[in-house]
Protein backbone atom coordinates (compact mmCIF):
# COMPACT_ATOMS: atom_id res chain seq x y z
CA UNK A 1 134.16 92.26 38.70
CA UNK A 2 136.59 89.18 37.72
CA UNK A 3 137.00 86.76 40.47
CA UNK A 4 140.94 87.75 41.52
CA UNK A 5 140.83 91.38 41.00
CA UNK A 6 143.37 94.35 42.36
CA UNK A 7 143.58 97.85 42.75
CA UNK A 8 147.00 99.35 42.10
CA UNK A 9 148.93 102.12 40.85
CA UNK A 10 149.69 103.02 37.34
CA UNK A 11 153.54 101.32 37.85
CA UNK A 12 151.77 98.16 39.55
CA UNK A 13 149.69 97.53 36.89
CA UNK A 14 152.57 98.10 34.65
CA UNK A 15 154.87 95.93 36.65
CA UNK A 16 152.21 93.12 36.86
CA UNK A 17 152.10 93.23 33.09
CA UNK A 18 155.11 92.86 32.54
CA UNK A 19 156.08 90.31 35.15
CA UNK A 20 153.79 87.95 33.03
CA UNK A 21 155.14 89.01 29.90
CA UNK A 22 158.91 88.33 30.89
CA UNK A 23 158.89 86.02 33.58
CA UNK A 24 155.44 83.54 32.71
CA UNK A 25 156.06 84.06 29.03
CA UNK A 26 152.88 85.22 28.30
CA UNK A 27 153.15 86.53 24.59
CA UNK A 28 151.76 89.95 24.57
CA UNK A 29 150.01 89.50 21.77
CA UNK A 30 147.44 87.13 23.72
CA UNK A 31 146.97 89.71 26.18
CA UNK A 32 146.29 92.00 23.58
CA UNK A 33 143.75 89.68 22.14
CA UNK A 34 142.08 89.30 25.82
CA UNK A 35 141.79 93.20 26.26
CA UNK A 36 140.24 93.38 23.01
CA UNK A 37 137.73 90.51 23.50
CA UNK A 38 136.82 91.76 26.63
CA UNK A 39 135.85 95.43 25.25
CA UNK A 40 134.34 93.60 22.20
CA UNK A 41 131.93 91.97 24.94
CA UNK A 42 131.40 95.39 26.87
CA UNK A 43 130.28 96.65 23.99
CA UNK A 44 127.96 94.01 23.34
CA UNK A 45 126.37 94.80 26.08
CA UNK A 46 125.59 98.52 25.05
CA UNK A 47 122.19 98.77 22.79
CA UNK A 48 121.88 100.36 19.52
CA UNK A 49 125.67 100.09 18.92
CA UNK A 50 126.03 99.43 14.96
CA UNK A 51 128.56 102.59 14.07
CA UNK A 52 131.73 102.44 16.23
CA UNK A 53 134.77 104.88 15.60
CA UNK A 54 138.06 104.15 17.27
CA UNK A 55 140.95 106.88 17.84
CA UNK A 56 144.16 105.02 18.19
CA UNK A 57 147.23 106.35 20.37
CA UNK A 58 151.17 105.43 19.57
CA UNK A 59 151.24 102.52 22.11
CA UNK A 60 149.65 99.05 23.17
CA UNK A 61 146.17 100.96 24.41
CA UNK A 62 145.90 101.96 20.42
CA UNK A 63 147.05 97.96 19.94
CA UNK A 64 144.23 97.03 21.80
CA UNK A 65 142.05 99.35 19.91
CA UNK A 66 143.13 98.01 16.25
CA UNK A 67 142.60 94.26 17.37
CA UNK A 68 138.76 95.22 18.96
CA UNK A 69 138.17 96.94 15.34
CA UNK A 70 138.99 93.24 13.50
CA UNK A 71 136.52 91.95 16.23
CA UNK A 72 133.73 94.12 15.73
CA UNK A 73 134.12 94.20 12.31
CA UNK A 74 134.59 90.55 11.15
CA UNK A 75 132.86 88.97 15.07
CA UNK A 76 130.22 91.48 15.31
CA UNK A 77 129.27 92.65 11.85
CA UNK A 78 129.09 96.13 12.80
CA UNK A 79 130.68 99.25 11.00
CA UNK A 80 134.16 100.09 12.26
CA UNK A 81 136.13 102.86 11.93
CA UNK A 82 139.70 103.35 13.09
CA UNK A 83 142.07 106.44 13.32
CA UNK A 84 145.48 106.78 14.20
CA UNK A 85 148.43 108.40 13.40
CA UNK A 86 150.82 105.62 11.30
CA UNK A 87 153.87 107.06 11.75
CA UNK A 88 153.85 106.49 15.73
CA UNK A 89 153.26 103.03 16.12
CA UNK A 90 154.49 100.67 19.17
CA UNK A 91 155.66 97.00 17.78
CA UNK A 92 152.34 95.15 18.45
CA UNK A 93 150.48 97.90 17.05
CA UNK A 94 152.27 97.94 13.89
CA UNK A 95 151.25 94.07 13.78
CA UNK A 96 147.59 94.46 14.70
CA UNK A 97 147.39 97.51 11.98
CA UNK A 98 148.53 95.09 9.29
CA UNK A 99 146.17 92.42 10.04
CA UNK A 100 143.67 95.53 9.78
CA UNK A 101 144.95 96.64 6.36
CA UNK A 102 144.90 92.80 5.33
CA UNK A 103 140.78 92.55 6.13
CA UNK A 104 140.79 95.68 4.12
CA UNK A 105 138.93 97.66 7.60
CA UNK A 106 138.36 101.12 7.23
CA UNK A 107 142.15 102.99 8.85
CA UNK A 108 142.19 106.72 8.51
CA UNK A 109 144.47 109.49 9.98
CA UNK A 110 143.98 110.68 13.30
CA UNK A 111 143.30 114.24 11.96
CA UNK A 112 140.85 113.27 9.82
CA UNK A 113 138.52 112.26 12.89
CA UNK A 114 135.00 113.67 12.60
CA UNK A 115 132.30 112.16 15.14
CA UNK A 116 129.64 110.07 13.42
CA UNK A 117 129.16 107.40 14.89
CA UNK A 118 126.61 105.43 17.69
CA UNK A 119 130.30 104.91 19.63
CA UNK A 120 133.70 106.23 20.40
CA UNK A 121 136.11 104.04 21.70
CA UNK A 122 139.10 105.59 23.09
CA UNK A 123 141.65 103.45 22.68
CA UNK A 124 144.38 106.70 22.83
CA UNK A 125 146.67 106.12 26.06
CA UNK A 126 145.29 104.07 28.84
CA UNK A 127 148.10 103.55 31.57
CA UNK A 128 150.46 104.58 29.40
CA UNK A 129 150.12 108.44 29.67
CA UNK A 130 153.28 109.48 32.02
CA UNK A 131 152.69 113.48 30.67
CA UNK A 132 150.53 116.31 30.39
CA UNK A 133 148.65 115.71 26.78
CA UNK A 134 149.31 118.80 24.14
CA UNK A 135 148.40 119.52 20.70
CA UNK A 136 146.82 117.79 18.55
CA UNK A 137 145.45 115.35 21.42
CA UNK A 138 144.09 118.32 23.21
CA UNK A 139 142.08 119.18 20.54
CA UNK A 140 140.99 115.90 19.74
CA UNK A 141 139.86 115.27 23.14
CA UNK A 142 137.46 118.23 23.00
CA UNK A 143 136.38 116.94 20.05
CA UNK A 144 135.14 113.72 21.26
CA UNK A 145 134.15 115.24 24.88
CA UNK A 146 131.89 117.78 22.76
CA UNK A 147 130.49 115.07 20.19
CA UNK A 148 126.92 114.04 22.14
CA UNK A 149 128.41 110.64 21.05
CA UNK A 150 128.83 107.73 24.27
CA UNK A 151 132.10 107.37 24.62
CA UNK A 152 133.68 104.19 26.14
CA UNK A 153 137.46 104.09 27.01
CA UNK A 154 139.97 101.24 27.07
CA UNK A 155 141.49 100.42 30.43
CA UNK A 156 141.84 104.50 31.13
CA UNK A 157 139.94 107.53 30.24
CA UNK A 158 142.81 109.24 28.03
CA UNK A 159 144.53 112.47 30.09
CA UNK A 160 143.84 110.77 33.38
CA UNK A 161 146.58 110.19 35.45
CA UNK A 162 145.88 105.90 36.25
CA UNK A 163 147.73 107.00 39.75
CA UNK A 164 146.40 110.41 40.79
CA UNK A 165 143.05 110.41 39.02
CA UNK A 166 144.48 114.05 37.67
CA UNK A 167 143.88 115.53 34.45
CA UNK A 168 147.45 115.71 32.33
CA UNK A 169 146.47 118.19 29.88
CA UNK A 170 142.65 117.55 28.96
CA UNK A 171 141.00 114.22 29.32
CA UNK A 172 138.90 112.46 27.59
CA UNK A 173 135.42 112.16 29.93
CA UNK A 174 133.57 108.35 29.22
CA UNK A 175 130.55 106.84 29.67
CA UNK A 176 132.20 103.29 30.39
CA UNK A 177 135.45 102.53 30.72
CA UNK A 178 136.96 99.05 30.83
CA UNK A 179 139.50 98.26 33.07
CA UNK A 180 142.00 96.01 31.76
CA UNK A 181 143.41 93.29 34.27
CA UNK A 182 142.85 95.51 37.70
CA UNK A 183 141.23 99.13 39.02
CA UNK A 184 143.55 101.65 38.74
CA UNK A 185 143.46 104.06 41.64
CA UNK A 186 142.93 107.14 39.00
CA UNK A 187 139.37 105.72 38.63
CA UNK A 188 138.30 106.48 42.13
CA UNK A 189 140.32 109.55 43.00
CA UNK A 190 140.23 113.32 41.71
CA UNK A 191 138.95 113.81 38.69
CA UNK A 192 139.04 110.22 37.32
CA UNK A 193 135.75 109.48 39.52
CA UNK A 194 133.72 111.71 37.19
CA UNK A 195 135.71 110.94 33.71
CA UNK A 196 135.51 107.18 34.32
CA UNK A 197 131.93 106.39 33.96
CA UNK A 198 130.77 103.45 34.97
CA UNK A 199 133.46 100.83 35.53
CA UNK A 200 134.16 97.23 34.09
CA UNK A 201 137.31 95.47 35.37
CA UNK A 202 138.39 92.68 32.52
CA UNK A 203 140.47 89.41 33.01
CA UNK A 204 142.75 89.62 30.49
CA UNK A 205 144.68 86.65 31.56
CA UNK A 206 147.80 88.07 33.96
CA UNK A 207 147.29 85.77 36.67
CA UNK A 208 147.13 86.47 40.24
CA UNK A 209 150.61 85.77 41.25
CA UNK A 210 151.62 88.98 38.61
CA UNK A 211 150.63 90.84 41.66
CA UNK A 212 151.53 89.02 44.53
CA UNK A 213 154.73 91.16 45.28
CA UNK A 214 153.88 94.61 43.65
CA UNK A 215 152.22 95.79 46.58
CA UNK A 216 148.57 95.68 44.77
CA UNK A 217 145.48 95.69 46.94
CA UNK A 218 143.14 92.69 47.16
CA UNK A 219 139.70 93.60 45.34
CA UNK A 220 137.90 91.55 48.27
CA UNK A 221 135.66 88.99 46.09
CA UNK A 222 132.34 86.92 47.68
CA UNK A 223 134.32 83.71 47.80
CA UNK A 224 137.39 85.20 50.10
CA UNK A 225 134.60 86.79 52.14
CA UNK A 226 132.59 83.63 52.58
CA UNK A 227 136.02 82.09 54.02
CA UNK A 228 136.01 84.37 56.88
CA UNK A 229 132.30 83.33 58.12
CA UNK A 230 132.57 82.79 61.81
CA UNK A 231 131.63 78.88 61.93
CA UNK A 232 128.35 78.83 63.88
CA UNK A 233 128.96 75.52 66.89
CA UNK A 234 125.85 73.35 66.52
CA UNK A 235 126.27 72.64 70.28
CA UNK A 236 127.25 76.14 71.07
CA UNK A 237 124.61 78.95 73.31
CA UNK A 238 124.58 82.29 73.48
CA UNK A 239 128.07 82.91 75.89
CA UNK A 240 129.62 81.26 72.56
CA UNK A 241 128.59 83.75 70.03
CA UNK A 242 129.95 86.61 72.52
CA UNK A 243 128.79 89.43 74.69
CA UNK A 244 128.51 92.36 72.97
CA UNK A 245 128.10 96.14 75.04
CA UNK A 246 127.34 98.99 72.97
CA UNK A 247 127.84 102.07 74.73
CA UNK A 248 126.72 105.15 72.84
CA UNK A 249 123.34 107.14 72.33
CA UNK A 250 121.83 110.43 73.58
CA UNK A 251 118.38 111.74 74.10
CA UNK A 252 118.96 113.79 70.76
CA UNK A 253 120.40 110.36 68.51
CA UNK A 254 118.98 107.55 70.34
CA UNK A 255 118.30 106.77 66.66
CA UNK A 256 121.93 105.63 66.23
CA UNK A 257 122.41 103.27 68.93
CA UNK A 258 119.20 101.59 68.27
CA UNK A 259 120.43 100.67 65.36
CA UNK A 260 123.59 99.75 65.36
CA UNK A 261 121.89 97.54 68.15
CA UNK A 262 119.59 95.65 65.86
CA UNK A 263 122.01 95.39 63.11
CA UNK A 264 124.28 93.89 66.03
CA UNK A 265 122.04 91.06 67.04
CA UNK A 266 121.14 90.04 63.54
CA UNK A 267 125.07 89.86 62.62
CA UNK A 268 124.61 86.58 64.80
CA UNK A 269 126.04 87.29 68.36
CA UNK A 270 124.68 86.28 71.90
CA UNK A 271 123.79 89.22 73.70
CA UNK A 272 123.17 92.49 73.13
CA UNK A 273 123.45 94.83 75.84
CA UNK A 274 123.37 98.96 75.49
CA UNK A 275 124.69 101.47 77.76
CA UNK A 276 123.27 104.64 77.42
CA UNK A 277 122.18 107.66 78.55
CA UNK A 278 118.62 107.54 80.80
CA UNK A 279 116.33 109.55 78.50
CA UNK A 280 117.96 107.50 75.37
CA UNK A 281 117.45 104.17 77.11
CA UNK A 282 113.69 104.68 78.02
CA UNK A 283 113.20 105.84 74.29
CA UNK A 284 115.37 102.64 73.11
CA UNK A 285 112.86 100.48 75.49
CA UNK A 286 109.69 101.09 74.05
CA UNK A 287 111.09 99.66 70.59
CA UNK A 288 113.87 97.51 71.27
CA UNK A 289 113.30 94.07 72.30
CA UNK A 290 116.53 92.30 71.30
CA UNK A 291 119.33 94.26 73.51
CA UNK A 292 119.41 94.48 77.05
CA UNK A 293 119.29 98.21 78.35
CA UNK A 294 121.37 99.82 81.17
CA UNK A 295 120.38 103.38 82.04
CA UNK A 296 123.55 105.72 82.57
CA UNK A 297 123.51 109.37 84.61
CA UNK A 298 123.14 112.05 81.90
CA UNK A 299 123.90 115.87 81.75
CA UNK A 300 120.96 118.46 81.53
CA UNK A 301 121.01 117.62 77.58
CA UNK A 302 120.79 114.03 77.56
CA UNK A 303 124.49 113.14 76.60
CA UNK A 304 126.52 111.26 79.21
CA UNK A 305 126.96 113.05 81.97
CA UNK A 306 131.56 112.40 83.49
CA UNK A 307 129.65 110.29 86.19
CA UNK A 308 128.57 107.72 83.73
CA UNK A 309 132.08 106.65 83.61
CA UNK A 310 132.22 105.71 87.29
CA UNK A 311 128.79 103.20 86.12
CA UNK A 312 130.56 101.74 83.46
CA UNK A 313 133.96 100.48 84.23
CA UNK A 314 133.13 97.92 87.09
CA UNK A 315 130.68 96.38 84.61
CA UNK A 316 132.56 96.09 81.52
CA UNK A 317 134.42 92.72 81.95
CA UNK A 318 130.78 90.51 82.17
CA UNK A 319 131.54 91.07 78.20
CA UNK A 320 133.92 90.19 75.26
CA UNK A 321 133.74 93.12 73.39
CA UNK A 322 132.82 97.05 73.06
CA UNK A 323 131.42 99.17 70.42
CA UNK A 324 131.68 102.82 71.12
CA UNK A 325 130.92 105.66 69.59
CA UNK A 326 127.17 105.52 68.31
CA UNK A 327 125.07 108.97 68.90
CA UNK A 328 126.96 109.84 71.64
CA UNK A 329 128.18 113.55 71.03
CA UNK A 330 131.98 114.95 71.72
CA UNK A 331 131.49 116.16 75.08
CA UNK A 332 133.07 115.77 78.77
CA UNK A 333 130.94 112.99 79.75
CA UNK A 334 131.17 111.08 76.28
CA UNK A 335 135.31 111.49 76.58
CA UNK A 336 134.98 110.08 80.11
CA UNK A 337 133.30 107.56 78.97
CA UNK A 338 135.35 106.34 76.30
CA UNK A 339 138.32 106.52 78.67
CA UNK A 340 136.61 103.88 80.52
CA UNK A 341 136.09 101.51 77.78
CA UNK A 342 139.95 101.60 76.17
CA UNK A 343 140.85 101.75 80.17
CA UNK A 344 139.33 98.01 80.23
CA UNK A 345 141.20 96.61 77.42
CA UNK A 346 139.18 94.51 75.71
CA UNK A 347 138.33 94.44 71.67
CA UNK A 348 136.74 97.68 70.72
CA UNK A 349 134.71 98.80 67.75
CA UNK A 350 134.95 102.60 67.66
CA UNK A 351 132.56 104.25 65.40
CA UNK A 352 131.33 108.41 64.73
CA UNK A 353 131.49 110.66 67.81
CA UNK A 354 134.25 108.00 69.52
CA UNK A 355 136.04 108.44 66.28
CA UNK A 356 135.79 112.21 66.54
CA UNK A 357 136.96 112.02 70.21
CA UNK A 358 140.14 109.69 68.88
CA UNK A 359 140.67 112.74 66.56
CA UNK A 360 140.28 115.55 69.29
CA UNK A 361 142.29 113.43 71.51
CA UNK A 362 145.05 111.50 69.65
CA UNK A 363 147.10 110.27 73.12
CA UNK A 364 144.11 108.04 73.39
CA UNK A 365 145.28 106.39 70.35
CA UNK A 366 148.37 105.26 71.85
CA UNK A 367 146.95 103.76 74.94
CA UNK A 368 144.77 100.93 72.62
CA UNK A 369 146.43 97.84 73.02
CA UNK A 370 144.14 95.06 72.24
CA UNK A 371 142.94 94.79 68.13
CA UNK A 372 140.20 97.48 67.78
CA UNK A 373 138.76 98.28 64.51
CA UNK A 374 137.86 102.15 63.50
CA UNK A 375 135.13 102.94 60.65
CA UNK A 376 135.93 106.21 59.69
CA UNK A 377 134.09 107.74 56.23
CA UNK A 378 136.80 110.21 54.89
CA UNK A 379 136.07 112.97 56.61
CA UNK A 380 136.20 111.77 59.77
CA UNK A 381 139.76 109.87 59.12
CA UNK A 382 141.09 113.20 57.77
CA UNK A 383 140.29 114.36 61.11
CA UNK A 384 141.91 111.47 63.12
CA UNK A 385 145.16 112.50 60.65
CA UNK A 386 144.99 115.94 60.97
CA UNK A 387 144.77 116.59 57.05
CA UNK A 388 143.11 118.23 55.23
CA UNK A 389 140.27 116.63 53.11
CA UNK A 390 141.93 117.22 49.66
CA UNK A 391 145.25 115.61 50.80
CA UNK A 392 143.25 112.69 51.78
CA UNK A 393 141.44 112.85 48.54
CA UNK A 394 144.49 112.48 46.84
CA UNK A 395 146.02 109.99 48.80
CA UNK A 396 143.69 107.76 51.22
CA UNK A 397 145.76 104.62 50.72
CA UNK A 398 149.24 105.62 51.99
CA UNK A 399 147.67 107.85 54.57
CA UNK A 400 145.95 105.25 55.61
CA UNK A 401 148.24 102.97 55.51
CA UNK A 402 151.22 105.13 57.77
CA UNK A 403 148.34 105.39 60.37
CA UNK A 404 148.26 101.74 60.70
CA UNK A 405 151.93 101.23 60.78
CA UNK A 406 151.68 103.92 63.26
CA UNK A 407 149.06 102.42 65.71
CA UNK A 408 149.66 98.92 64.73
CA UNK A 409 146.64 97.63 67.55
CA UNK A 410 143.79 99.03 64.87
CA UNK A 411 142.19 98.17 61.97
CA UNK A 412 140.48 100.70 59.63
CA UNK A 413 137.56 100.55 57.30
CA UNK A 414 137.55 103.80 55.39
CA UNK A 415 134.32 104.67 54.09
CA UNK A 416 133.57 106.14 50.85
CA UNK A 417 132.22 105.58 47.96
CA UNK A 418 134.83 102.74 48.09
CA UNK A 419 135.67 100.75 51.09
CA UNK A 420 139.21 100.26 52.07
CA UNK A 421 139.94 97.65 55.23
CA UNK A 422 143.50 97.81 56.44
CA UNK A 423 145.99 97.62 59.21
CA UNK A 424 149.48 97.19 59.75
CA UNK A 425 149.69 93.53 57.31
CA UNK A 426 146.96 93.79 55.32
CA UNK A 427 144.40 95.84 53.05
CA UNK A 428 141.72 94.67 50.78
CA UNK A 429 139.40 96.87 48.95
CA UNK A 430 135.69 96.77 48.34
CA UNK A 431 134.55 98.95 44.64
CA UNK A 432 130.63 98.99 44.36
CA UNK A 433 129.45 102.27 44.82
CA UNK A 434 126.23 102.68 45.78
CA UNK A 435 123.91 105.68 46.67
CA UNK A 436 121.67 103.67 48.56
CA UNK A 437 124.54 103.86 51.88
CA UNK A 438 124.45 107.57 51.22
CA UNK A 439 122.01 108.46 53.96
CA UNK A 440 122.54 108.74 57.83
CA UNK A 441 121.94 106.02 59.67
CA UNK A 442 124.16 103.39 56.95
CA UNK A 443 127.20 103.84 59.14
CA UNK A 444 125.59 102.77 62.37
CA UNK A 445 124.60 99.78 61.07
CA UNK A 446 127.70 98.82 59.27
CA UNK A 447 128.97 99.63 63.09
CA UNK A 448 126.52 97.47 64.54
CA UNK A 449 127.27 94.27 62.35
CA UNK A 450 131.17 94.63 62.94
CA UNK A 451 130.13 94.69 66.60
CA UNK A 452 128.35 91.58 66.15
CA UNK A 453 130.81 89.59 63.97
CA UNK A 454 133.67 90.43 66.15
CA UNK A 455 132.09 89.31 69.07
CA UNK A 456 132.34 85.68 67.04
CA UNK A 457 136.16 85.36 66.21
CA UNK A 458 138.55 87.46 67.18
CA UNK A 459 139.97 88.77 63.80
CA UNK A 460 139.48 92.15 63.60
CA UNK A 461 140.91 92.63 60.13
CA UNK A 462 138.73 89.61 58.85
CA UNK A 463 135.50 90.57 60.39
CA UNK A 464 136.06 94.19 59.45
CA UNK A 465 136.41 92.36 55.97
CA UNK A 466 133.64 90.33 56.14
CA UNK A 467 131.28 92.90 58.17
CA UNK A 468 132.15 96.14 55.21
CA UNK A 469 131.57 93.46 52.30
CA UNK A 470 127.58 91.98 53.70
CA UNK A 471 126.82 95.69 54.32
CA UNK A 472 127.80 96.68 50.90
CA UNK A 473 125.98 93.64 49.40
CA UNK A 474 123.15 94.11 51.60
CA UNK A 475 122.06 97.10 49.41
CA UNK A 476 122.07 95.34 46.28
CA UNK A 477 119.00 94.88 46.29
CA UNK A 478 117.19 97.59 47.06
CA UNK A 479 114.09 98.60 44.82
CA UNK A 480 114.86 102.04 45.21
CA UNK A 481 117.96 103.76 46.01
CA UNK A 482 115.27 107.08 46.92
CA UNK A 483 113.39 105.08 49.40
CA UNK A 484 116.03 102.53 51.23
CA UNK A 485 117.02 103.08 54.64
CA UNK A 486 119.41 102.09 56.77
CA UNK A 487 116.63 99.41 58.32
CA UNK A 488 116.26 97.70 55.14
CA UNK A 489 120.14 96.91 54.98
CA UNK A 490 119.38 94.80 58.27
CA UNK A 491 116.61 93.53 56.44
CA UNK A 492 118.70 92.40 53.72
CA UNK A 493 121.33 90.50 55.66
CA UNK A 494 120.11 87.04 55.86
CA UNK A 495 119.98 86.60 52.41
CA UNK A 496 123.64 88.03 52.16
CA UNK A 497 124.45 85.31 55.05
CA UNK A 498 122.99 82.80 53.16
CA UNK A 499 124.51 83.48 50.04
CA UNK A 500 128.02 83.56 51.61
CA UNK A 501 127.35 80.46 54.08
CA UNK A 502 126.41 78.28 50.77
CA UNK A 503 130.22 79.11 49.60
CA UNK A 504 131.68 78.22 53.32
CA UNK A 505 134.99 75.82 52.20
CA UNK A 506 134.72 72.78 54.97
C-alpha cells in the first residue's frame, strides 16, 4: 500500500486525475509512464513470468498497456506480445503504439488473440468502462477467463464497474490487479471482490492534494495512526490512563466479556472493572486477574436480570467511560441495562448484543449525547439501518455515512473484510483483509482495545482509528490463519504498540 493512499469512486479517481493533469500540469504522459513502471514491477514480482500477452482497449488503460510492453520487452528481456484494435486509439495511445512500432515489438489485432502465454495482462478498460461490454469484448473476455493462463489487470478488472463492483456485460476475472493511484470501491464490493484478485495499489505520482476536495476516503496508513497514540505521562498513575467499566457477559458467553476485558487492559488503561451477571462473574474470577469484578442479579438463564439496572446506575460515575454490549444477549434485563448506561452520559463503546438492542430499539439512538463509538460488522449495521444486507452490500459508504449525519454523537467502525471508521466529519478506511479476524471472539477484542484507548483521550473518531488499525495489524503475524485466535491478537499488540510508538512525531 503507497504511503498517501484513497479509496474513491470511479468519477473521484477520474476527477483526481485530471485535477493533476489540468491544474498541477502533470503531463499525462508521465503518469502513463508511472502506471506502467509500477505494473512492470508487479510483475516482477510474479515467478516464472517470461511469455506475457497484452490485450489493449481504445483508451489510456490500453496506453498504459503499450508503454508496460516497451518495458518488459526492452527493461525486462522477456517476450511481449500486444493486441489491440488500431483503428480505436485514444491520443496517448496512438503515441505509445508508435514508440512500439519504432522498437519493432510484436503489435497484432485484437481478434487475432489466442492465449499462449505464462501472462495476460489486461490492459482493456480500467476506470474507463461507463457501459455494459458487448461483442467482440464479450467474447474476448471468455477467452482469457477460460485460458488456465494468470491473468493480472491494470488498475480494473475489465467489465467491472470501478463504482459498484458490478459486472457491465462480462468481466474479465484476475489473479492480481494493480490499482493505479487509489482503491476503487468496485474492488471491495459485489462482484469486483472475487474478479479482483489480490490487490496492489500503485503511486503513480497524482499527489495527495488531487484528492483533497473530491470527497475520497483516507486509506488510514501506520504513520497517521502512530500520530493518534495517546501520549503515555511519565508522572501519570492509573486515574490518568482512565476508568474503564465493561458491562456485558452471561453465564452462556462469559467468553466475550473476558475478553474484551483482557484486550482492554493491555490497550494501556488504568482500571478495568466488569459488571456482569453472577454466574458469569464467578466464571470470569477463576481466570481473570487484571479487571475488577462486580456481580449483578441475573434471570433464571444467567443474562441480566431488569434489577441489574437498579445496581448499576448509582455506580457508574466512579468511571470515565463504558463499553457495553459484550455477551450480553437481547433480552429485558440486558435493554434495562443499557438504558442505564446511555442514562449516565458518559463516553460509550457499544459493541454486539448492545448494538443489536440499538437496532431493536432505534429511540435509544437519539437519546446518546456524549461521543460514543459503535463497531458494527455488516450485518449487524444493516440491522441498526433497517436494510437489507444486499443494499448495504452495495452501498456501505453512503449508508454509513447518512447514519452519521443522522446521529452526529457516534462514531462507526464497520467491520468487514474492510474496515471503515466514520462519523459526521470524517472517514478513513483500513484494506487488509485477513481470515485470521474471521472467527468469533475477534470482535470482542477489537471492542475491548477501543474500550481501553478511549479511556486515554477522548477522541472517539481517532481512537476508533487507531484501536481498528493495531487490531488489524495485530494479525499480521500470525503463523497460521487455521490456528489463531482471538487471544493471540492480544498477544500480538505490544509489538504493534511498539512499532507505532517508534513513529510517535514529538
Amino acid at each position: 500500500m503507497i504511503q498517501n493512499a484513497y479509496l474513491c469512486s470511479a468519477s473521484q479517481a477520474r476527477s483526481a486525475d485530471s485535477y493533476a493533469i489540468s491544474n498541477l500540469q502533470i503531463p499525462s504522459l508521465v503518469l502513463m509512464e508511472n502506471a506502467a513502471q509500477a505494473t512492470a514491477d508487479a510483475i516482477r514480482n510474479l515467478p516464472d513470468i517470461q511469455r506475457v500477452q497484452i490485450v489493449c482497449g481504445p483508451g489510456n488503460n490500453g496506453a498504459d498497456g503499450l508503454a508496460l510492453a516497451r518495458i518488459l520487452a526492452c527493461s525486462d528481456h522477456k517476450k511481449v506480445q500486444v493486441y489491440l484494435d488500431e483503428n480505436k486509439l485514444s491520443a496517448d495511445e496512438a503515441h505509445q503504439l508508435a514508440i512500439c512500432k519504432a522498437l519493432k515489438l510484436t503489435v497484432l489485432p485484437l481478434d487475432a488473440f489466442t492465449p499462449h502465454a505464462d501472462l495476460i495482462v489486461d490492459a482493456l478498460f480500467g476506470n474507463g468502462l461507463n457501459r455494459a461490454l458487448t461483442s467482440p469484448f464479450t467474447e474476448l473476455i471468455t477467452l482469457i477467463n477460460t485460458s488456465h493462463i494468470p491473468v493480472l489487470s491494470i488498475d480494473m478488472p475489465s467489465g467491472i464497474n470501478a463504482t459498484s463492483g458490478r459486472i457491465m456485460g462480462n468481466a474479465i476475472k484476475a489473479d492480481h490487479t494493480v490499482a493505479l493511484d487509489c482503491l476503487k470501491w468496485g474492488h471491495l464490493l459485489a462482484d469486483g471482490r472475487l474478479h479482483s484478485g489480490k490487490i496492489t495499489v500503485a503511486d503513480i505520482g497524482i499527489p495527495p492534494k488531487s484528492h483533497a476536495k473530491n470527497g475520497a476516503i483516507p486509506i488510514l496508513n501506520e504513520q497517521q495512526t502512530a500520530d493518534f497514540l495517546p501520549v503515555r505521562d511519565p508522572c501519570g498513575n492509573k486515574g490518568t490512563f482512565g476508568k474503564v467499566l465493561l458491562v456485558g457477559g452471561s453465564f452462556r458467553m462469559q467468553g466475550a466479556l473476558s475478553m474484551a476485558a483482557d484486550s482492554c487492559f493491555h490497550a494501556g488503561c488504568g482500571t478495568v472493572t466488569l459488571f456482569t451477571p453472577d454466574s458469569a462473574a464467578r466464571a470470569i474470577a477463576s481466570k481473570m486477574d487484571l479487571a475488577m469484578i462486580i456481580p449483578a442479579k441475573e434471570d433464571e438463564h444467567g443474562f441480566f436480570d431488569e434489577q441489574a439496572a437498579d445496581e448499576l446506575a448509582p455506580m457508574i460515575s466512579s468511571y470515565s467511560l463504558i463499553g457495553v454490549g459484550n455477551g450480553m444477549g437481547t433480552g429485558d434485563g440486558a435493554l434495562a441495562v443499557l438504558k442505564a448506561a446511555i442514562a449516565a452520559k458518559l463516553p460509550m463503546v457499544i459493541d454486539a448484543d448492545g448494538i443489536n438492542l440499538l437496532a431493536k430499539n432505534p429511540e435509544l439512538l437519539n437519546q446518546i449525547t456524549r461521543p460514543t463509538i459503535l463497531t458494527p460488522h455488516l450485518k449487524e449495521f444493516s440491522r441498526l439501518i433497517n436494510k437489507p444486507m444486499n443494499e448495504v452490500l452495495a452501498n456501505p459508504f453512503d449508508l454509513a455515512a447518512q447514519f452519521c449525519k443522522d446521529h452526529p454523537a457516534l462514531t462507526l467502525i464497520l467491520k468487514s473484510d474492510f474496515t471503515l471508521v466514520i462519523n459526521a466529519w470524517r472517514s478513513v478506511f483500513i484494506h487488509r483483509p485477513d481470515p485470521a479476524l474471521a472467527k468469533g471472539g475477534s470482535g470482542d477484542v477489537l471492542c475491548g482495545l477501543v474500550s481501553g484507548l478511549y479511556a486515554q483521550k477522548k477522541d472517539a473518531f481517532a481512537m476508533a482509528a487507531l484501536g481498528a488499525y493495531i487490531h488489524n495489524q495485530a494479525a499480521r503475524d500470525h503463523i497460521s490463519a487455521y490456528t489463531f485466535t482471538p487471544l493471540d491478537l492480544i498477544q500480538n499488540f505490544p509489538a504493534v504498540f511498539a512499532r507505532l510508538t517508534s513513529l510517535q512525531q514529538d
